[in-house]
N, C-alpha and C. Protein backbone atom coordinates (compact mmCIF):
# COMPACT_ATOMS: atom_id res chain seq x y z
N UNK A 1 191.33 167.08 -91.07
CA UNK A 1 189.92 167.35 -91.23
C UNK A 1 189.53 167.10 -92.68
N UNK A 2 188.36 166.61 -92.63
CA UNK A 2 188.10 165.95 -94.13
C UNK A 2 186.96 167.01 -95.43
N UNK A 3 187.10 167.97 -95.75
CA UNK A 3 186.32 168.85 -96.19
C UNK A 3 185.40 167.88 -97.42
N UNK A 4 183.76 168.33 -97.27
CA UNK A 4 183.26 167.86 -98.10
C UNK A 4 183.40 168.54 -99.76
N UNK A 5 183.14 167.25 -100.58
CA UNK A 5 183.07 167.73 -101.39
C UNK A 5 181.59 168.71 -102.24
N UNK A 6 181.68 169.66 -103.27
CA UNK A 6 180.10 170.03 -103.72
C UNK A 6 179.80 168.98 -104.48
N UNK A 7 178.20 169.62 -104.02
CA UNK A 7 177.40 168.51 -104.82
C UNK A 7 176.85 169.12 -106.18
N UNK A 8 176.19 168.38 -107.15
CA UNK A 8 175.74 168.98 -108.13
C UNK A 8 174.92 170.09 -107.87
N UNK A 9 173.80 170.20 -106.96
CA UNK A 9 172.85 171.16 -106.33
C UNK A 9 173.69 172.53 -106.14
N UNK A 10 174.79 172.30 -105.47
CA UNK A 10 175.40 173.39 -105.03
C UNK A 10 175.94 174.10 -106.14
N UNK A 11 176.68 173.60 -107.34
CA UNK A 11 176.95 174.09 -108.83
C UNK A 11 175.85 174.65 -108.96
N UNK A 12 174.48 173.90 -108.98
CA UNK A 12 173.77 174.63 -109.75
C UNK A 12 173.27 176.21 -109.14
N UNK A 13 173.40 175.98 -108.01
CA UNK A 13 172.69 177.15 -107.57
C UNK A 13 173.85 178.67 -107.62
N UNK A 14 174.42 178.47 -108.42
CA UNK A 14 175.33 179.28 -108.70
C UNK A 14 175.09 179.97 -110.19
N UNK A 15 174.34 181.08 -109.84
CA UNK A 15 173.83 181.31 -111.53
C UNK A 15 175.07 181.43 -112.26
N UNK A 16 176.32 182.13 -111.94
CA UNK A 16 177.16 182.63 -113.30
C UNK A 16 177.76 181.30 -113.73
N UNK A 17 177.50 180.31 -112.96
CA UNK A 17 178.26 178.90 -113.53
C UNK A 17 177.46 178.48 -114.75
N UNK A 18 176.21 178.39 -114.80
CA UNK A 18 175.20 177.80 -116.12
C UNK A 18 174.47 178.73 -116.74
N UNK A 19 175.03 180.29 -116.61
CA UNK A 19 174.16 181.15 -117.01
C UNK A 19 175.41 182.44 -117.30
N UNK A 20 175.82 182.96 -118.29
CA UNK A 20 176.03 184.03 -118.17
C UNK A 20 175.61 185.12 -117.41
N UNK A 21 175.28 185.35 -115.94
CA UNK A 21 174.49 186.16 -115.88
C UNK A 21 175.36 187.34 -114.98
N UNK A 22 175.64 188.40 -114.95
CA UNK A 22 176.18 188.93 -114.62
C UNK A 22 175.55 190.45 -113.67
N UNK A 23 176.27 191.55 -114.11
CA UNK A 23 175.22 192.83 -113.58
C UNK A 23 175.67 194.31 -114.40
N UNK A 24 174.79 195.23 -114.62
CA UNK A 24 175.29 196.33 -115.17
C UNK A 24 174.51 197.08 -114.17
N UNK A 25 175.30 198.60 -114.32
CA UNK A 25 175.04 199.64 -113.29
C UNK A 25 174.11 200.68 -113.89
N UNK A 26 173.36 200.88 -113.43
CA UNK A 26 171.75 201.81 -113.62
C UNK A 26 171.97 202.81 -114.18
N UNK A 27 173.43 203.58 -113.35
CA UNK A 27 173.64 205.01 -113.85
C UNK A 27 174.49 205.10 -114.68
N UNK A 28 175.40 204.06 -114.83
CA UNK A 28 176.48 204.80 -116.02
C UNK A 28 176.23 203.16 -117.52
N UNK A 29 176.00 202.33 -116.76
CA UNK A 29 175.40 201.37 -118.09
C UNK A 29 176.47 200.18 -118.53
N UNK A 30 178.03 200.58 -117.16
CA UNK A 30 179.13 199.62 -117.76
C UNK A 30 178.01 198.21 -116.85
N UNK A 31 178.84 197.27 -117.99
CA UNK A 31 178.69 195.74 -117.75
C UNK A 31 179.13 194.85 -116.74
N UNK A 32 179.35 194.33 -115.97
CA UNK A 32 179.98 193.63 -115.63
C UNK A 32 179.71 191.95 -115.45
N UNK A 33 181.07 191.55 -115.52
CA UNK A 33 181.03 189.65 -115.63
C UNK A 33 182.15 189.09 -114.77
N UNK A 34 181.93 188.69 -114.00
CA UNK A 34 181.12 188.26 -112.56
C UNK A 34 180.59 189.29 -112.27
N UNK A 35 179.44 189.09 -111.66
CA UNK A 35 178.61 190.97 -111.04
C UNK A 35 179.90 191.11 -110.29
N UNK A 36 179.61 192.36 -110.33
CA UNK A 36 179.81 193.29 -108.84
C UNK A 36 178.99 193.96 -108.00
N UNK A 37 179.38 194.11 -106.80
CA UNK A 37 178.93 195.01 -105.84
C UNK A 37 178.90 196.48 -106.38
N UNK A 38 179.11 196.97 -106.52
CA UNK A 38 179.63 198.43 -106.82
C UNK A 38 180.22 198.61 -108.07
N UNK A 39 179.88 199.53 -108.97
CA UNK A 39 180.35 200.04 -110.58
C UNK A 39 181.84 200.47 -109.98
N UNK A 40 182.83 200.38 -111.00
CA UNK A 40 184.32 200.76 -110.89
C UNK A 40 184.21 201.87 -111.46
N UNK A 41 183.42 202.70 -111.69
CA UNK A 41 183.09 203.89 -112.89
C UNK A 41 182.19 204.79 -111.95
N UNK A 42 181.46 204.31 -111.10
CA UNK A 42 180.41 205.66 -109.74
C UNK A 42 180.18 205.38 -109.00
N UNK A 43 181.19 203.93 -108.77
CA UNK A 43 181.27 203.76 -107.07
C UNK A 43 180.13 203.67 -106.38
N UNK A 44 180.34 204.37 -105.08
CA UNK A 44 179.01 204.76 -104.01
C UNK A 44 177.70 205.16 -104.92
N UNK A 45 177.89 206.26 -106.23
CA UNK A 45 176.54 206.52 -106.55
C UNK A 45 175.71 205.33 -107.40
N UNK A 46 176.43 204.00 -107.68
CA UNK A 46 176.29 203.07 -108.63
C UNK A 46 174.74 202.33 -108.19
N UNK A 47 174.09 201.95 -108.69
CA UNK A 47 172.79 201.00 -108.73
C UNK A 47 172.77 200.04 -109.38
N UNK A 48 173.11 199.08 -109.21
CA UNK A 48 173.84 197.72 -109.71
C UNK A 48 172.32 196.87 -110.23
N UNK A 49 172.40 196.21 -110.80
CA UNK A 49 171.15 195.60 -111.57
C UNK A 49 171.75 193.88 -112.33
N UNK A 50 170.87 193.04 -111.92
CA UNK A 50 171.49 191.51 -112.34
C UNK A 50 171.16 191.72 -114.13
N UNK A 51 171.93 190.80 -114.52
CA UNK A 51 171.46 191.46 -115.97
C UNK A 51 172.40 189.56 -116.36
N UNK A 52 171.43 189.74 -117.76
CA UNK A 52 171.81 188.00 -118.30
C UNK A 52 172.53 188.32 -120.05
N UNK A 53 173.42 188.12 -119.94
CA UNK A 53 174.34 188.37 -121.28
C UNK A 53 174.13 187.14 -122.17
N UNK A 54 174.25 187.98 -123.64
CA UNK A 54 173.27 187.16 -124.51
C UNK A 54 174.68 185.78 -125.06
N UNK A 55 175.61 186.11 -124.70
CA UNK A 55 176.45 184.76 -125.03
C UNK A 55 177.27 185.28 -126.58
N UNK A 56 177.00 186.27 -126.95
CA UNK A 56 177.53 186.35 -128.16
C UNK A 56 178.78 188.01 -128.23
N UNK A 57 179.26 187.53 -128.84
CA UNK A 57 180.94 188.08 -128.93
C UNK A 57 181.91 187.68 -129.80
N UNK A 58 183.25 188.16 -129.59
CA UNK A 58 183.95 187.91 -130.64
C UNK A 58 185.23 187.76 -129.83
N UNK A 59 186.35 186.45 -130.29
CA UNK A 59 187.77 186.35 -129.71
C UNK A 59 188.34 187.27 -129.88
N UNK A 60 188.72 187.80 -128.08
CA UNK A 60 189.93 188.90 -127.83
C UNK A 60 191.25 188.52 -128.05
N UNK A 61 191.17 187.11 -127.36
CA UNK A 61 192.53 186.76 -127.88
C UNK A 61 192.72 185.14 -127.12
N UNK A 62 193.33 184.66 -127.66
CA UNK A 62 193.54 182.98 -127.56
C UNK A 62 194.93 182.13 -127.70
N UNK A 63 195.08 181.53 -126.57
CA UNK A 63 196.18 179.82 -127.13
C UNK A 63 195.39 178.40 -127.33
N UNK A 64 196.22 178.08 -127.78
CA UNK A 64 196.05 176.58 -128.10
C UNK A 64 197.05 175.57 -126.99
N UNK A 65 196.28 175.03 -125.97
CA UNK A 65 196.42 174.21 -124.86
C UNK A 65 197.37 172.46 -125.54
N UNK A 66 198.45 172.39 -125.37
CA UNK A 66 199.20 171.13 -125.81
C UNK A 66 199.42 170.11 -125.18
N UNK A 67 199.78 170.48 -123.79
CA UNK A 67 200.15 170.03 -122.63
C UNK A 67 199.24 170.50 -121.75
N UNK A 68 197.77 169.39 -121.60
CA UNK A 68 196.66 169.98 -120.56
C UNK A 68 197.28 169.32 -119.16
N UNK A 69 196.52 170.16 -118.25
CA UNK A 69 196.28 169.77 -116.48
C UNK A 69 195.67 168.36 -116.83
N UNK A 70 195.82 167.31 -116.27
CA UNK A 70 195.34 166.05 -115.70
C UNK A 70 193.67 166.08 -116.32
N UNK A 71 193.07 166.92 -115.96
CA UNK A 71 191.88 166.89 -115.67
C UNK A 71 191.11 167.32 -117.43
N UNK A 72 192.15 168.19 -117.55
CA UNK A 72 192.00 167.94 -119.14
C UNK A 72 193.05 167.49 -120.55
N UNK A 73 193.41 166.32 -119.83
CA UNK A 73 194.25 165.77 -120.60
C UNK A 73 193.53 165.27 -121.59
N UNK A 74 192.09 164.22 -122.05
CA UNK A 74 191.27 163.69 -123.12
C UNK A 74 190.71 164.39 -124.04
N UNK A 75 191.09 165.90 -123.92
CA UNK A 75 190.74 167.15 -124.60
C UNK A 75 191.45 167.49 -125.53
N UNK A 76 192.81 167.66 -124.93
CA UNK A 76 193.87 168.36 -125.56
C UNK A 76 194.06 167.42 -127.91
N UNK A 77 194.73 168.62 -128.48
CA UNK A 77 194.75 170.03 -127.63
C UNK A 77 193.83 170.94 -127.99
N UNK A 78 193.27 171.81 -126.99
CA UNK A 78 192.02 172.64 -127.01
C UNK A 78 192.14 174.45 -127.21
N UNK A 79 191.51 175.10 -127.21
CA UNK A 79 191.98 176.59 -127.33
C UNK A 79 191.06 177.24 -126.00
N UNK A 80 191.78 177.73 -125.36
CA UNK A 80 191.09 178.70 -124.12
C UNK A 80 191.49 179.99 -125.08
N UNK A 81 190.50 181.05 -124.07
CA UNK A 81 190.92 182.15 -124.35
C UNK A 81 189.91 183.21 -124.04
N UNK A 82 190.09 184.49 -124.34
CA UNK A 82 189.13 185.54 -123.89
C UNK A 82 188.13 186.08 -124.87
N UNK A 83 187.17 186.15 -124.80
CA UNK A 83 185.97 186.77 -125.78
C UNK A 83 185.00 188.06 -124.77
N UNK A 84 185.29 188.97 -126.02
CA UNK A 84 184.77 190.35 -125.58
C UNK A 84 183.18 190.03 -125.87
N UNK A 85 182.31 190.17 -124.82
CA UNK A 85 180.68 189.78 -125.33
C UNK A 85 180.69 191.30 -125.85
N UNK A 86 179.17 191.17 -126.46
CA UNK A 86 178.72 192.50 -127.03
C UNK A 86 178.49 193.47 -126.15
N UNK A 87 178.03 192.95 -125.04
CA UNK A 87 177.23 193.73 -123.91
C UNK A 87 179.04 194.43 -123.21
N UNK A 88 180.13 193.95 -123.58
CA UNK A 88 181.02 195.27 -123.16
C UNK A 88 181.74 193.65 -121.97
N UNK A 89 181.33 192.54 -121.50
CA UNK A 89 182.78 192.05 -120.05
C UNK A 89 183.36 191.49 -121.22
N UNK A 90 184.44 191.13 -120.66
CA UNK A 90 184.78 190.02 -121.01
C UNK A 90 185.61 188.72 -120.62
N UNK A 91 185.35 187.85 -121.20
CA UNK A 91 185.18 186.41 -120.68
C UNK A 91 185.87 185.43 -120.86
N UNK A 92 186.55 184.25 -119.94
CA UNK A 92 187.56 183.21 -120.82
C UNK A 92 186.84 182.15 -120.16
N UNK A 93 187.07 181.35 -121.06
CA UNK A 93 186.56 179.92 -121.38
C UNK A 93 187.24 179.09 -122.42
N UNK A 94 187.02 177.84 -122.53
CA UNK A 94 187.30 177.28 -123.68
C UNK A 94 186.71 177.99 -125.10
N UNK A 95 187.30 177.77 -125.79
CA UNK A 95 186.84 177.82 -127.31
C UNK A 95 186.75 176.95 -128.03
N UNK A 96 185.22 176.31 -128.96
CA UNK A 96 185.38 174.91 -129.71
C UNK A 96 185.87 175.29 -131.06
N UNK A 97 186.63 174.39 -132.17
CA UNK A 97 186.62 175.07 -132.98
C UNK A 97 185.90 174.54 -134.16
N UNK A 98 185.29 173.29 -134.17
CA UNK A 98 184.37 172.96 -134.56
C UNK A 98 184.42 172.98 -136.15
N UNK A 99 185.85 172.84 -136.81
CA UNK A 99 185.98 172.75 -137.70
C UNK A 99 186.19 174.22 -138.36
N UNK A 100 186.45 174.98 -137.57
CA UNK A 100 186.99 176.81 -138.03
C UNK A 100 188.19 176.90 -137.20
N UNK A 101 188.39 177.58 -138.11
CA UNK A 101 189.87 178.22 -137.48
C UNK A 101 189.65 179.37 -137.29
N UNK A 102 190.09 179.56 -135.58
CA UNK A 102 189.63 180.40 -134.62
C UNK A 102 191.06 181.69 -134.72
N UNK A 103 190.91 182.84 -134.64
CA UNK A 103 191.56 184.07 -135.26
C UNK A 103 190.46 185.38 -133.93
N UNK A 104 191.55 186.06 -134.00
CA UNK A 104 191.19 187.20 -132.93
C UNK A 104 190.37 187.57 -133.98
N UNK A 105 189.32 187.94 -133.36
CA UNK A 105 187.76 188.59 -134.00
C UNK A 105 186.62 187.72 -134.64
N UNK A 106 187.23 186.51 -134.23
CA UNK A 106 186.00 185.18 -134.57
C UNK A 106 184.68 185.50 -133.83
N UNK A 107 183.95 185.33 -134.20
CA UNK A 107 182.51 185.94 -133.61
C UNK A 107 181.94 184.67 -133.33
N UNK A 108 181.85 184.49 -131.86
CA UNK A 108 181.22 183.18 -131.22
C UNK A 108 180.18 183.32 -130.26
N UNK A 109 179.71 182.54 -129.95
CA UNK A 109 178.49 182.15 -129.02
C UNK A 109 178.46 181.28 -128.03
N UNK A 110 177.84 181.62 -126.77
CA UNK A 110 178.56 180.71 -125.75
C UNK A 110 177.45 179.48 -125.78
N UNK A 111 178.00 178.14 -125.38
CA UNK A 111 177.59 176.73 -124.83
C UNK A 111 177.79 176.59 -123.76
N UNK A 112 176.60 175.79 -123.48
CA UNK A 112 176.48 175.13 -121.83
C UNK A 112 177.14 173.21 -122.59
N UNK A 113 178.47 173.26 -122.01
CA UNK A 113 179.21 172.08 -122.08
C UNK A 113 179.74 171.44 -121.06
N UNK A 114 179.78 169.99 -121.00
CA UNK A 114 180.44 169.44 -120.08
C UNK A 114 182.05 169.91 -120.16
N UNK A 115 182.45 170.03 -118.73
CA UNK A 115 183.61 170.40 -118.83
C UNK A 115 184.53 169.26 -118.45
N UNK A 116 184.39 168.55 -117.40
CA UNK A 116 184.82 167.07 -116.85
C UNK A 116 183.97 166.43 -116.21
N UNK A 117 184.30 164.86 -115.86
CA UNK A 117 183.74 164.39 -114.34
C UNK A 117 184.78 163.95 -113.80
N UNK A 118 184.34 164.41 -112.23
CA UNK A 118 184.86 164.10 -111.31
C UNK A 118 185.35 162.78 -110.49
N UNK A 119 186.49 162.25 -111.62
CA UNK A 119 186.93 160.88 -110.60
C UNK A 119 185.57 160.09 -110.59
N UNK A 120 185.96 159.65 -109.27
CA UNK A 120 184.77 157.82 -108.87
C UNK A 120 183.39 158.32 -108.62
N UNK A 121 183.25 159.50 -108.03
CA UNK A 121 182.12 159.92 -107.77
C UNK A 121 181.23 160.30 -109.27
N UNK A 122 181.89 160.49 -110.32
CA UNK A 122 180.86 160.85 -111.66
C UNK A 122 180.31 161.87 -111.71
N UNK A 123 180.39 162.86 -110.57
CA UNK A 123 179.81 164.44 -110.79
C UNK A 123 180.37 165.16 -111.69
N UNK A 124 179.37 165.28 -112.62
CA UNK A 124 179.76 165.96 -114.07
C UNK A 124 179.77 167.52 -113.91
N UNK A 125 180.68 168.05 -114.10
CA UNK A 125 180.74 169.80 -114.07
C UNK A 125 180.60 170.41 -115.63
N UNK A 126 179.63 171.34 -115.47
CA UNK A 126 179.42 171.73 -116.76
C UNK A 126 179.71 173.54 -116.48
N UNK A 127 179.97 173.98 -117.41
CA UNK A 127 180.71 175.22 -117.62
C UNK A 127 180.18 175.99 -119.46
N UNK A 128 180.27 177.41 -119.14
CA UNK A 128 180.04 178.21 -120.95
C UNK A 128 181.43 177.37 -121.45
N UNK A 129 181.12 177.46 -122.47
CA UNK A 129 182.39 177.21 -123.47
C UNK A 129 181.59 178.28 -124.88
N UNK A 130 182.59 178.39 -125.47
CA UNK A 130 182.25 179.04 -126.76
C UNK A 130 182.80 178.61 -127.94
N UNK A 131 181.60 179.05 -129.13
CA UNK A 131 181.78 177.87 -130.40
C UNK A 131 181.25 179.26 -131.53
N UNK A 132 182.36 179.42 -132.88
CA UNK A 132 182.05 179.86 -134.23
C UNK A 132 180.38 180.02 -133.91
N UNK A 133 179.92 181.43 -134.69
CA UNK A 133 179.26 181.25 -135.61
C UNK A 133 178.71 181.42 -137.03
């Protein structure tokens, strides 16, 4: 059976893909990134609320990628890693380094960047990445 592939439309309509956007809970105020259904902190009493995170934070912690996957082999080598936003999730993505040298507690800001394209078809996937500021 031949499963289709997504189309750009379908990326897009995916807010946390081009949008930080996540959810925090009404009653107790934790964050969360990917939403959730339900607070891990009041459960059943939780009131969940979409909420859009401002992109800015600081590296929790990071490698430097030597030997990429196929798909990001024209990259390498690159730094993934986790960044605590202000608003309390936190998040992994690439990291640019844009001419800084990137250190746990680098205070960055997220980008809407191409991440690859896809083979023959040319569907470009774009993804946050985060860059110094």
């Amino acid at each position: 059976m031949l499963m289709e592939k997504p189309s750009a439309g379908l990326w897009r309509k995916i807010k946390a893909r081009y949008n930080l956007v996540g959810n925090s809970c009404k009653t107790c105020g934790k964050a969360y990134f990917p939403p959730r259904i339900v607070c891990r902190k009041c459960g059943r009493e939780s009131k969940m609320e979409n909420k859009k995170f401002s992109g800015n934070g600081e590296v929790y912690s990071f490698t430097k990628i030597r030997v990429p996957p196929d798909t990001f082999k024209d990259e390498a080598p690159y730094i993934v890693g986790v960044v605590k936003l202000d608003e309390g999730p936190m998040v992994e993505g690439h990291i640019l380094e844009n001419g800084t040298e990137i250190k746990i507690g680098t205070k960055v800001r997220s980008a809407f960047r191409r991440m690859y394209v896809d083979g023959e078809e040319g569907l470009i996937y774009y993804h946050y990445k985060f860059e110094p500021v």
